[in-house]
C-alpha atoms as a PDB file:
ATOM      1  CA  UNK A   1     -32.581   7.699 -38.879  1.00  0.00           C
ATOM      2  CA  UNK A   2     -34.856  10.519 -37.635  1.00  0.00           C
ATOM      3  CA  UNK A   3     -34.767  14.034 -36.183  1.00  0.00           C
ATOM      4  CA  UNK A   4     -31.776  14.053 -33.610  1.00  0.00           C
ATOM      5  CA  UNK A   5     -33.521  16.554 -31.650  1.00  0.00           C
ATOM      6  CA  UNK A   6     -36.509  14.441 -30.669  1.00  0.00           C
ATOM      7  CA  UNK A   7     -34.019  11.397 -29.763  1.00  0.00           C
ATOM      8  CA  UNK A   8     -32.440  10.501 -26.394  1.00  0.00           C
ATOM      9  CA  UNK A   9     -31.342   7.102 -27.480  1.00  0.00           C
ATOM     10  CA  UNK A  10     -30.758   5.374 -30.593  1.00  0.00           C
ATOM     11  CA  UNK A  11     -29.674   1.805 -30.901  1.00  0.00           C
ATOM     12  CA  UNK A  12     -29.924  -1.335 -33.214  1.00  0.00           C
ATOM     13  CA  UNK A  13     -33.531  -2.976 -32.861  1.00  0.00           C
ATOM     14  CA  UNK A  14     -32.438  -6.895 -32.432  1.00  0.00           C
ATOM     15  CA  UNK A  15     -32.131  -9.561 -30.054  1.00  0.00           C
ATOM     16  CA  UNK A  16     -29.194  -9.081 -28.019  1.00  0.00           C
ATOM     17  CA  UNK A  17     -27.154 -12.403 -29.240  1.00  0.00           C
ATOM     18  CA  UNK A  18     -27.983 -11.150 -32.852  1.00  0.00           C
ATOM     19  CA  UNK A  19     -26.463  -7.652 -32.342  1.00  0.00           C
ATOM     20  CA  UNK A  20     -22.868  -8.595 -33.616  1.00  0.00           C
ATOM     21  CA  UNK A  21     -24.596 -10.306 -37.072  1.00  0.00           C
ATOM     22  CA  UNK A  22     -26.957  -7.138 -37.583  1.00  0.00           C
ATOM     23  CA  UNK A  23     -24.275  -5.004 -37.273  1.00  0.00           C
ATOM     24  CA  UNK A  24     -21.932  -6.443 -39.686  1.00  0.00           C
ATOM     25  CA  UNK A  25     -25.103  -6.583 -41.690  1.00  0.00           C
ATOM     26  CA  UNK A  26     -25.335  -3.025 -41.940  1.00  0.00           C
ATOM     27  CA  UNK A  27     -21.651  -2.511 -42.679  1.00  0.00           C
ATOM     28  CA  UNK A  28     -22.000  -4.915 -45.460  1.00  0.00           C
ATOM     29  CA  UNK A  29     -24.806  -2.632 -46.998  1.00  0.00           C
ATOM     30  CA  UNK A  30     -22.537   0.211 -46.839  1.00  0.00           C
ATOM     31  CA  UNK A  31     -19.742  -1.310 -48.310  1.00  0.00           C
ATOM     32  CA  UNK A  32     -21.492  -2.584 -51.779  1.00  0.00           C
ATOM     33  CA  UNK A  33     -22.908   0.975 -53.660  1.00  0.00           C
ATOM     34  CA  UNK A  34     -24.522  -1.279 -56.147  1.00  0.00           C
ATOM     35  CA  UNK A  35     -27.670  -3.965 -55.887  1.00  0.00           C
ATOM     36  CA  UNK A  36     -28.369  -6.678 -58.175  1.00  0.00           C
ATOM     37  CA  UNK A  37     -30.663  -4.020 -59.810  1.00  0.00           C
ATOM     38  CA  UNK A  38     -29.467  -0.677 -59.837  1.00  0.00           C
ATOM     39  CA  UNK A  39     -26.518   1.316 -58.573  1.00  0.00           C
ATOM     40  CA  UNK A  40     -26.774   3.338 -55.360  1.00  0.00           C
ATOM     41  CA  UNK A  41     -26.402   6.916 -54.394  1.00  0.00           C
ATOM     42  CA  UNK A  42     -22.991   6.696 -52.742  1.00  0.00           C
ATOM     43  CA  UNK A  43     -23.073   8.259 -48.997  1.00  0.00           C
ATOM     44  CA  UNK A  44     -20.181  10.413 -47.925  1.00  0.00           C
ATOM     45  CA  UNK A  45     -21.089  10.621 -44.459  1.00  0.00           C
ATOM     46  CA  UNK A  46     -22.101   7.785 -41.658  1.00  0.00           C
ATOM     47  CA  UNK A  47     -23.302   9.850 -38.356  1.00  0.00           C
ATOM     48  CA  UNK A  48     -25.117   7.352 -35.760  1.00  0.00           C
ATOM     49  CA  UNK A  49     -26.031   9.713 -32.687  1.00  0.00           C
ATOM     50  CA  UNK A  50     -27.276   9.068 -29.115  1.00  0.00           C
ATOM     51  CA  UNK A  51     -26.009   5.744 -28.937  1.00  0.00           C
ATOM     52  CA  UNK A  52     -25.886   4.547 -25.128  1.00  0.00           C
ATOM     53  CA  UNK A  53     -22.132   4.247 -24.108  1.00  0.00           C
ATOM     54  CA  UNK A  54     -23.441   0.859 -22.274  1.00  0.00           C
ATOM     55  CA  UNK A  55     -25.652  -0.420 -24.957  1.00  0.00           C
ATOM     56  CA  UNK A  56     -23.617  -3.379 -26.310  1.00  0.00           C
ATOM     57  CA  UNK A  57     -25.442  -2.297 -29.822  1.00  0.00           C
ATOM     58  CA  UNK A  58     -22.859   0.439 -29.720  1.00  0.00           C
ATOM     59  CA  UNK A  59     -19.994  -1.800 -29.352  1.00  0.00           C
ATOM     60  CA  UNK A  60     -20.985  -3.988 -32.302  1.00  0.00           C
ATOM     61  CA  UNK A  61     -21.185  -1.376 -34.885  1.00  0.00           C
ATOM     62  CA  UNK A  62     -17.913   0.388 -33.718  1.00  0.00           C
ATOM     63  CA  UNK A  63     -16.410  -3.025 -33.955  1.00  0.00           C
ATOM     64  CA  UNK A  64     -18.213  -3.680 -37.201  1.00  0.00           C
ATOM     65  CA  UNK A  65     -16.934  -0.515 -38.768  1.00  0.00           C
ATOM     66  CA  UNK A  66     -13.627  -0.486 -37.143  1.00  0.00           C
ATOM     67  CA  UNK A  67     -12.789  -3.965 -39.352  1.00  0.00           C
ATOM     68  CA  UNK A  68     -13.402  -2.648 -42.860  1.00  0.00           C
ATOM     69  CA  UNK A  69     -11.708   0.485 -41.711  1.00  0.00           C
ATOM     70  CA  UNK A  70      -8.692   0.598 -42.984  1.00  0.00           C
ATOM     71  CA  UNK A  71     -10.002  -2.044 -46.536  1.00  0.00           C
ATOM     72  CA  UNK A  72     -12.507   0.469 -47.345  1.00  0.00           C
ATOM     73  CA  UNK A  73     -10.746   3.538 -47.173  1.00  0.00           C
ATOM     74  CA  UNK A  74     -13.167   5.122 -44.787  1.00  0.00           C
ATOM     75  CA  UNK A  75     -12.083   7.322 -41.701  1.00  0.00           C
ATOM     76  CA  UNK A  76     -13.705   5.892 -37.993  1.00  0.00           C
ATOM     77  CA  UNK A  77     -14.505   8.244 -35.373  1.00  0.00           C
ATOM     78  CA  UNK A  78     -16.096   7.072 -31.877  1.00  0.00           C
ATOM     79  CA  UNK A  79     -16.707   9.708 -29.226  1.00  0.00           C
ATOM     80  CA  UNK A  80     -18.296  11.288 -26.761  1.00  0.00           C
ATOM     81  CA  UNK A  81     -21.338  12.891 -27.658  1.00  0.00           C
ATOM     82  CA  UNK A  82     -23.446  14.065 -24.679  1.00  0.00           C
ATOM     83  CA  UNK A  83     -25.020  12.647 -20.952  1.00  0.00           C
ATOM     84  CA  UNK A  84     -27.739  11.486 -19.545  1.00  0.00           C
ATOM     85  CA  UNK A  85     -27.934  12.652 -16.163  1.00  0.00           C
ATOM     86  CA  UNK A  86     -29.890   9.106 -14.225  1.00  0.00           C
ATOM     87  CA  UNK A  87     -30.812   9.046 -10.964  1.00  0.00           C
ATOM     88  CA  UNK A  88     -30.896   5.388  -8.847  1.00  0.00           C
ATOM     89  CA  UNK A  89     -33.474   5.390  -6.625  1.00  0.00           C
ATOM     90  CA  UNK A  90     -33.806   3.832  -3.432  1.00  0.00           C
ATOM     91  CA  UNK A  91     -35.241   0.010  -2.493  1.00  0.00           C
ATOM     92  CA  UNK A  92     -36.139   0.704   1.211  1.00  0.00           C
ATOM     93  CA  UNK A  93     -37.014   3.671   2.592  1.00  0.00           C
ATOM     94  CA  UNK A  94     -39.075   5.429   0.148  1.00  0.00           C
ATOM     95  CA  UNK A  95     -38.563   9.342  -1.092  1.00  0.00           C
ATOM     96  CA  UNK A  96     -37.081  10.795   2.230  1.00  0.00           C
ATOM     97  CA  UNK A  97     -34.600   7.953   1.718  1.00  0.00           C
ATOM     98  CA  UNK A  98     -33.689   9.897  -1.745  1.00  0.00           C
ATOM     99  CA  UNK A  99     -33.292  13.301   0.183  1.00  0.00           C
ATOM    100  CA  UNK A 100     -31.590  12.237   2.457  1.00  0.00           C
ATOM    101  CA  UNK A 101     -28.459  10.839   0.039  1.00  0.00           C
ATOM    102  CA  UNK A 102     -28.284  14.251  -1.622  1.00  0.00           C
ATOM    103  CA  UNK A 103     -26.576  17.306  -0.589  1.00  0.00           C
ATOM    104  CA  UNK A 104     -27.624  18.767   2.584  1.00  0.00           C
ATOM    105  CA  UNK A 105     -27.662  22.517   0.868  1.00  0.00           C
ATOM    106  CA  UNK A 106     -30.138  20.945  -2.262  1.00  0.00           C
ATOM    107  CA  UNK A 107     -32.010  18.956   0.218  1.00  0.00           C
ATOM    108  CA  UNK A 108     -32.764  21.871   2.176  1.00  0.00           C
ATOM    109  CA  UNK A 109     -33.875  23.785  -0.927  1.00  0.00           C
ATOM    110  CA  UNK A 110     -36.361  21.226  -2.455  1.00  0.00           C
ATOM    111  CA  UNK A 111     -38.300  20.898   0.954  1.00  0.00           C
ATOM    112  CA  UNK A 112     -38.055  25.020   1.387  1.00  0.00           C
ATOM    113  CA  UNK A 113     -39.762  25.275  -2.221  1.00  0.00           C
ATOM    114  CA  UNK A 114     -42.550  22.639  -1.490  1.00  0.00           C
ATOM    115  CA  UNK A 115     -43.600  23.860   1.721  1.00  0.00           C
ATOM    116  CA  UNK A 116     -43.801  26.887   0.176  1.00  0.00           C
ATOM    117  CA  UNK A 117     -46.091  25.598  -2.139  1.00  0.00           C
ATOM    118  CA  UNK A 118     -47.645  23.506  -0.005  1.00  0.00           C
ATOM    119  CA  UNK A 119     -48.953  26.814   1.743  1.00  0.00           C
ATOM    120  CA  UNK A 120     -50.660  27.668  -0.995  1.00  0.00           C
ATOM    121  CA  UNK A 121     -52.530  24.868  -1.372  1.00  0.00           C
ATOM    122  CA  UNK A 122     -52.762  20.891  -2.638  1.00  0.00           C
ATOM    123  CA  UNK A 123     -49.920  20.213  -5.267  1.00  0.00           C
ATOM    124  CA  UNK A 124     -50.572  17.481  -7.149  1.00  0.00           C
ATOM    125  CA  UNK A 125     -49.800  15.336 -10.323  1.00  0.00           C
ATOM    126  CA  UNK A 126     -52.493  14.807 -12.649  1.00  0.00           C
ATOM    127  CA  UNK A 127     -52.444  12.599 -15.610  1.00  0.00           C
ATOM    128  CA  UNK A 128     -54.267  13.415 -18.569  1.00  0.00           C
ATOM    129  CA  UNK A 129     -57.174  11.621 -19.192  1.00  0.00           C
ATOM    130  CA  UNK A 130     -56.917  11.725 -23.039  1.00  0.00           C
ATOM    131  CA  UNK A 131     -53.473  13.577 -23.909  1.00  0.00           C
ATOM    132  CA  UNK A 132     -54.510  14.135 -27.245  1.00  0.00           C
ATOM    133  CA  UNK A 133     -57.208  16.268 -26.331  1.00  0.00           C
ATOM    134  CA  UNK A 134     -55.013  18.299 -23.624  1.00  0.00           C
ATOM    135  CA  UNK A 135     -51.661  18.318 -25.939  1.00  0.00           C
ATOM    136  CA  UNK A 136     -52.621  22.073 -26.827  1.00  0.00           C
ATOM    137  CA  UNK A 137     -52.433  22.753 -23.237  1.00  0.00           C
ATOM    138  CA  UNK A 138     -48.983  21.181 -22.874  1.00  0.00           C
ATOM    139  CA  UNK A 139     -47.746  22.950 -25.976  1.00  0.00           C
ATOM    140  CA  UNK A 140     -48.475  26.196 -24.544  1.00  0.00           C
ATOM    141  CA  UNK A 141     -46.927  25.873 -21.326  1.00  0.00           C
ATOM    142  CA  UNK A 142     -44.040  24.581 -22.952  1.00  0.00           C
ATOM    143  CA  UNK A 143     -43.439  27.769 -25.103  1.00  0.00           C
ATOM    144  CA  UNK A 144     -44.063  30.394 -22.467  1.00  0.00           C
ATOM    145  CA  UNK A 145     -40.911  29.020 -20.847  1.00  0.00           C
ATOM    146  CA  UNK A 146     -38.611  27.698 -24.178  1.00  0.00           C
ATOM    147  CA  UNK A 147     -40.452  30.251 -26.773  1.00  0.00           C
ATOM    148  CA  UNK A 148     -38.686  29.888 -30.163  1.00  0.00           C
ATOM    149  CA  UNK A 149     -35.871  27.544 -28.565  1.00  0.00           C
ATOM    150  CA  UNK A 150     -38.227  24.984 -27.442  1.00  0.00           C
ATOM    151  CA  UNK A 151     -39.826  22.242 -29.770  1.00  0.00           C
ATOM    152  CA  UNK A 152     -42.743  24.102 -31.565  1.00  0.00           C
ATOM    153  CA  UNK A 153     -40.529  27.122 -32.940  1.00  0.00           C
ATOM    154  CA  UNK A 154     -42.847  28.790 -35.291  1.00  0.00           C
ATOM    155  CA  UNK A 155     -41.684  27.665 -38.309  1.00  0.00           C
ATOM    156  CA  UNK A 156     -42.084  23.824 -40.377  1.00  0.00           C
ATOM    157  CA  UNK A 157     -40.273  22.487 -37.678  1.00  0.00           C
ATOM    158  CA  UNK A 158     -42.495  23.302 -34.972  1.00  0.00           C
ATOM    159  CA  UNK A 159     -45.465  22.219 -36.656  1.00  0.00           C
ATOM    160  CA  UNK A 160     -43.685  18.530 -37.416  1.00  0.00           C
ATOM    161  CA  UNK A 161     -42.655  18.545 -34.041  1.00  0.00           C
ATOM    162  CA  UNK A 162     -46.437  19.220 -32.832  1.00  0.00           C
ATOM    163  CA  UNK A 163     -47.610  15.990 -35.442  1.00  0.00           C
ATOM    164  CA  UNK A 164     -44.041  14.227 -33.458  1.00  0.00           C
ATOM    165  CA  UNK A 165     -45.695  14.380 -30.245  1.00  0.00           C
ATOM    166  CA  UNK A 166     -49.617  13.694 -31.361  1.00  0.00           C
ATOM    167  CA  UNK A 167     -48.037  10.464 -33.303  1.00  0.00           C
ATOM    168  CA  UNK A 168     -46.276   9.444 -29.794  1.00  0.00           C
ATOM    169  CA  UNK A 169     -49.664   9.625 -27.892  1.00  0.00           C
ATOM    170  CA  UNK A 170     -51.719   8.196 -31.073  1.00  0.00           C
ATOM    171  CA  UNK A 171     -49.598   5.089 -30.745  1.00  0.00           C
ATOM    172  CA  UNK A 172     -47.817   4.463 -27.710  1.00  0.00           C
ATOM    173  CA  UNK A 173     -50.149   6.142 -24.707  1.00  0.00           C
ATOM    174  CA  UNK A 174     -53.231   3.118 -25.315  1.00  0.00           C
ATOM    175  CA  UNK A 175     -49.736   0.894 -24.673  1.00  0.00           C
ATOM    176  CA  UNK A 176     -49.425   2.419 -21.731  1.00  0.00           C
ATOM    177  CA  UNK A 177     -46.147   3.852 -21.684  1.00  0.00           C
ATOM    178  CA  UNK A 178     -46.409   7.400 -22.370  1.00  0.00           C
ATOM    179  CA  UNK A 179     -48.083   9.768 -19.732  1.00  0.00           C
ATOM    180  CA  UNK A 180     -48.904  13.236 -20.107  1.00  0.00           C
ATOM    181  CA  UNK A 181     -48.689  15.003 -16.622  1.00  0.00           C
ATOM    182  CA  UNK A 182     -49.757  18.534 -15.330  1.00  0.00           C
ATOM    183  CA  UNK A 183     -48.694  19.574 -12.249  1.00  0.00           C
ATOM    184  CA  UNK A 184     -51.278  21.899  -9.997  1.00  0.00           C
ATOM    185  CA  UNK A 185     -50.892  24.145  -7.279  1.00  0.00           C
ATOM    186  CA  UNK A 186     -54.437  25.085  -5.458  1.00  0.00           C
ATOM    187  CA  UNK A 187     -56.052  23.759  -8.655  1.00  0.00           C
ATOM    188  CA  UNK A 188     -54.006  26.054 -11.122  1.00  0.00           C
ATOM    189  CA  UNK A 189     -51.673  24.426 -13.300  1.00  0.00           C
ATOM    190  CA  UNK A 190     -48.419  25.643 -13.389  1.00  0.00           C
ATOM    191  CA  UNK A 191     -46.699  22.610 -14.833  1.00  0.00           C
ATOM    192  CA  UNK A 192     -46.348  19.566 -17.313  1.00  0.00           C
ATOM    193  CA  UNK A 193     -44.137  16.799 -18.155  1.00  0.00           C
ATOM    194  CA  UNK A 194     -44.338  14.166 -20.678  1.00  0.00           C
ATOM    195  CA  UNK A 195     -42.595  10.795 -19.561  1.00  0.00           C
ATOM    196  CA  UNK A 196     -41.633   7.520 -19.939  1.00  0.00           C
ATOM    197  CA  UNK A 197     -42.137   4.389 -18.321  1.00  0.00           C
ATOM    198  CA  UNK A 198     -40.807   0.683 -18.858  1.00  0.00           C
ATOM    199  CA  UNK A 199     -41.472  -0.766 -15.452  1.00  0.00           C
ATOM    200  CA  UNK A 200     -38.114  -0.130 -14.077  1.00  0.00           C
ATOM    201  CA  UNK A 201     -37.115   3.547 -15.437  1.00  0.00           C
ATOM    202  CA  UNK A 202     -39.139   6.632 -15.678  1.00  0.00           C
ATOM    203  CA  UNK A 203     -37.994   8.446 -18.388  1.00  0.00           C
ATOM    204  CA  UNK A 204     -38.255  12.770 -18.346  1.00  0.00           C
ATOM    205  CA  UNK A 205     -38.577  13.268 -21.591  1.00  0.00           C
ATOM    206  CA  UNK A 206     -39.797  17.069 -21.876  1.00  0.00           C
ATOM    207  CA  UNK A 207     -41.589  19.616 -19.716  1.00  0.00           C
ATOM    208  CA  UNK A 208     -43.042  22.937 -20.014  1.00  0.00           C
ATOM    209  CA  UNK A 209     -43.721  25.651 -16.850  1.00  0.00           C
ATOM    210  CA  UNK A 210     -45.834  28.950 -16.567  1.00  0.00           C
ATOM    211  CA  UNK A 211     -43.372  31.494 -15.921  1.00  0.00           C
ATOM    212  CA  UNK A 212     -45.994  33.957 -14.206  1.00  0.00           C
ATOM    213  CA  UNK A 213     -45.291  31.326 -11.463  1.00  0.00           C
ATOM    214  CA  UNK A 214     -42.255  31.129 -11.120  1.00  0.00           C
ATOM    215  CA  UNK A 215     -41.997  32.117  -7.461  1.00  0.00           C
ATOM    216  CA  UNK A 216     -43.616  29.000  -6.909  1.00  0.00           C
ATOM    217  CA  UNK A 217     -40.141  27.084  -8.442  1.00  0.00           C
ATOM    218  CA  UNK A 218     -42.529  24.910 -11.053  1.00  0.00           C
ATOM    219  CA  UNK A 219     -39.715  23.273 -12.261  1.00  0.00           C
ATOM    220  CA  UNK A 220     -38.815  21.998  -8.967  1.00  0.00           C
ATOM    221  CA  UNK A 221     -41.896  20.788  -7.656  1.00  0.00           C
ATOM    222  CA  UNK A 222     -42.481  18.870 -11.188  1.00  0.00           C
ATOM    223  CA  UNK A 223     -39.231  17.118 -10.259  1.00  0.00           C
ATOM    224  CA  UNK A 224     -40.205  16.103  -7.038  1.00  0.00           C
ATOM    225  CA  UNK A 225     -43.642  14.937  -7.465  1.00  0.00           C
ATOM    226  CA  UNK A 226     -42.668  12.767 -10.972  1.00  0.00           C
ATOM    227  CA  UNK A 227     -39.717  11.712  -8.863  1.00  0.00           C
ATOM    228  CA  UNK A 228     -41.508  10.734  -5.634  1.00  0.00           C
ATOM    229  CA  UNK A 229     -43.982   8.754  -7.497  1.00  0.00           C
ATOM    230  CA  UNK A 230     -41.696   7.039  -9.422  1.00  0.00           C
ATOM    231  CA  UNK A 231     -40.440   5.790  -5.948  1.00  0.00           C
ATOM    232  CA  UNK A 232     -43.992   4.686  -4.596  1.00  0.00           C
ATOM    233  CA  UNK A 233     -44.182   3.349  -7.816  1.00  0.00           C
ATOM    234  CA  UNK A 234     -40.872   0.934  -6.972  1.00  0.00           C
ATOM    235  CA  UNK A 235     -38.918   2.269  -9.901  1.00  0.00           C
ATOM    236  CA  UNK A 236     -35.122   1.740  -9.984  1.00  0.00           C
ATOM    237  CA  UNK A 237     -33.989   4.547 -12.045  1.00  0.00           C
ATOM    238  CA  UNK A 238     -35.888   8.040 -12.645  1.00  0.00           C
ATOM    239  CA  UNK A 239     -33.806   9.338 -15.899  1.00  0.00           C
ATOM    240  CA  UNK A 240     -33.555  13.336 -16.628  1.00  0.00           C
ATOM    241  CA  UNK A 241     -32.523  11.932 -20.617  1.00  0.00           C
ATOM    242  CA  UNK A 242     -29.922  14.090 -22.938  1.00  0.00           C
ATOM    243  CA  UNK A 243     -28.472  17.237 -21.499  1.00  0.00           C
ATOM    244  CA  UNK A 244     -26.186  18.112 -18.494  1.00  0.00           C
ATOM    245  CA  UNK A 245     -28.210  21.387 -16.988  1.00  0.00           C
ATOM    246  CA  UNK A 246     -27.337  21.787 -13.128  1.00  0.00           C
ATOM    247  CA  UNK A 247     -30.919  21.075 -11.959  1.00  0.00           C
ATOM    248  CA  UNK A 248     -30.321  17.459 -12.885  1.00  0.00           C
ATOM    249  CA  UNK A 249     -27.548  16.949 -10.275  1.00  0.00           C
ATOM    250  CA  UNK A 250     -29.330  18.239  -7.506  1.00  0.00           C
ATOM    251  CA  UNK A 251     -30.814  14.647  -7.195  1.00  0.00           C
ATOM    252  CA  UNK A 252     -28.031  12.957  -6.914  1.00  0.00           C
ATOM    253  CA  UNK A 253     -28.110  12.281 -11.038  1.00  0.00           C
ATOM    254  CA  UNK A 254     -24.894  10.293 -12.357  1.00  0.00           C
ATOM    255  CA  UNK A 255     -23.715  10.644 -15.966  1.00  0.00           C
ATOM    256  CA  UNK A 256     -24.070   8.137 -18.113  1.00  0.00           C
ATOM    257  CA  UNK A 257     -22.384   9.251 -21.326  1.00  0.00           C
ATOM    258  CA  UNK A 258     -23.954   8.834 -24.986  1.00  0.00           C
ATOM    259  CA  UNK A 259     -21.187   8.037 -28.186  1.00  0.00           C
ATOM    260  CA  UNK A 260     -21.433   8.872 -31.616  1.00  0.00           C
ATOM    261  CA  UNK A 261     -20.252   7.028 -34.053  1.00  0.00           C
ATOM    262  CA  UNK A 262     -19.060   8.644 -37.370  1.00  0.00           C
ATOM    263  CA  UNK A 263     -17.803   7.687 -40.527  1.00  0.00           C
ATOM    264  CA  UNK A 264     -16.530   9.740 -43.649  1.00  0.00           C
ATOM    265  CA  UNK A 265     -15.621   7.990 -46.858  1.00  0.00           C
ATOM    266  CA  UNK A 266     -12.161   9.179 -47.947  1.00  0.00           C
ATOM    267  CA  UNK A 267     -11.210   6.697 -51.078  1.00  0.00           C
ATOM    268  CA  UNK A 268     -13.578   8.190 -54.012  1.00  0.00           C
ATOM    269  CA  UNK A 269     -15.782   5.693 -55.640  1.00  0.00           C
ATOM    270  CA  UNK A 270     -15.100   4.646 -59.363  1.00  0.00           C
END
């Protein structure tokens, strides 16, 4: 329940020994249009998106579903719905370890476009000391390179998708899970990614680029610095999230595949 667009992953919020129980707690809701109170607006439609192929949430409500099926008259669809592109990263031997398992032909390229960088002066990561205050300056970079096809189209959307992000910051960055990164070359700021972190995975959640530097390959060099430090950091995983673009695999990214689960009502309720 919320905008597919802003979600990665969706799953059931429970203990793991409790998922079976919530699930079939769910399915019970949906079987029963009527309370003790009131009767219910009858759904048509069940569509439960982004759901990890590996979550074991997944497998409860498919199995949930599956056995009122056939009782309920309902129709039970489970597939593929999209990847995550996820990248292990190495125990021992820090980020030249990482370059060194990919491709020779992208591991040439990623070192060709930071030295080139490099010759133009310090790149570096740097957090954002109070997001909030500096989510204006992500917003723009993002839409000079995504424009109208990015998250802040200007329309209704964009502008709930702007309150979507200052809500993330408002409530998760004092947590310390969120960051808000820009990425600078010789002091200018070419770059910015919002991620992630859990301890174990760094998760690449959006990013935005200045296109006027483009011979500078921003998009790249974002990569490899959120990627290196997630390494120094002694992360296991470094996750590029929903979407299958080519960059992705030049790290060495595996898929791990995302379900949806849909169900249509097909016996008409009296």
């Amino acid at each position: 329940m919320g905008a597919s667009y802003h979600a990665d992953y969706a799953t059931l919020l429970a203990a793991p020994d409790d998922l079976p129980a919530v699930a079939e707690v769910v399915v019970d809701y949906l079987s029963n249009d009527t309370t003790d109170s009131a009767p219910r607006i009858p759904w048509d439609v069940v569509d439960l998106r982004r759901l990890r192929c590996a979550d074991p949430a997944t497998d409860a409500l498919a199995l949930a579903f599956g056995r009122r099926e056939i009782a309920a008259g309902w129709t039970l669809n489970v597939e593929r719905e999209d990847v995550c592109p996820v990248v292990t990263l190495p125990e021992e031997g820090g980020f030249e370890a990482l370059l060194a398992r990919l491709d020779k032909k992208d591991r040439h390229e990623i070192r060709r476009k930071v030295r080139r960088a490099e010759a133009i002066g310090p790149v570096a990561l740097v957090d954002a000391a109070d997001p909030l205050a500096e989510l204006d300056r992500f917003v723009d970079l993002h839409q000079r390179r995504w424009g109208a096809d990015g998250l802040f189209p200007p329309t209704e959307g964009g502008r709930q998708s702007r309150r979507f992000l200052e809500r993330l910051f408002e409530l998760a960055w004092p947590e310390g899970w969120i960051c808000l990164t820009f990425l600078e070359v010789a002091g200018r700021r070419i770059g910015a990614g919002i991620t992630f972190d859990d301890g174990a995975t760094v998760y690449y959640y959006n990013a935005g680029i200045d296109p006027e530097a483009a011979a500078l390959s921003p998009g790249v060099l974002l990569a490899e610095r959120l990627i290196r430090r997630a390494v120094e950091l002694g992360r296991r995983r470094f996750d590029f999230l929903r979407g299958n673009e080519p960059y992705k695999y030049a790290w060495g990214a595996v898929d791990e595949p995302l379900a949806r689960i849909l169900v249509r009502r097909t016996v008409a309720t009296p």
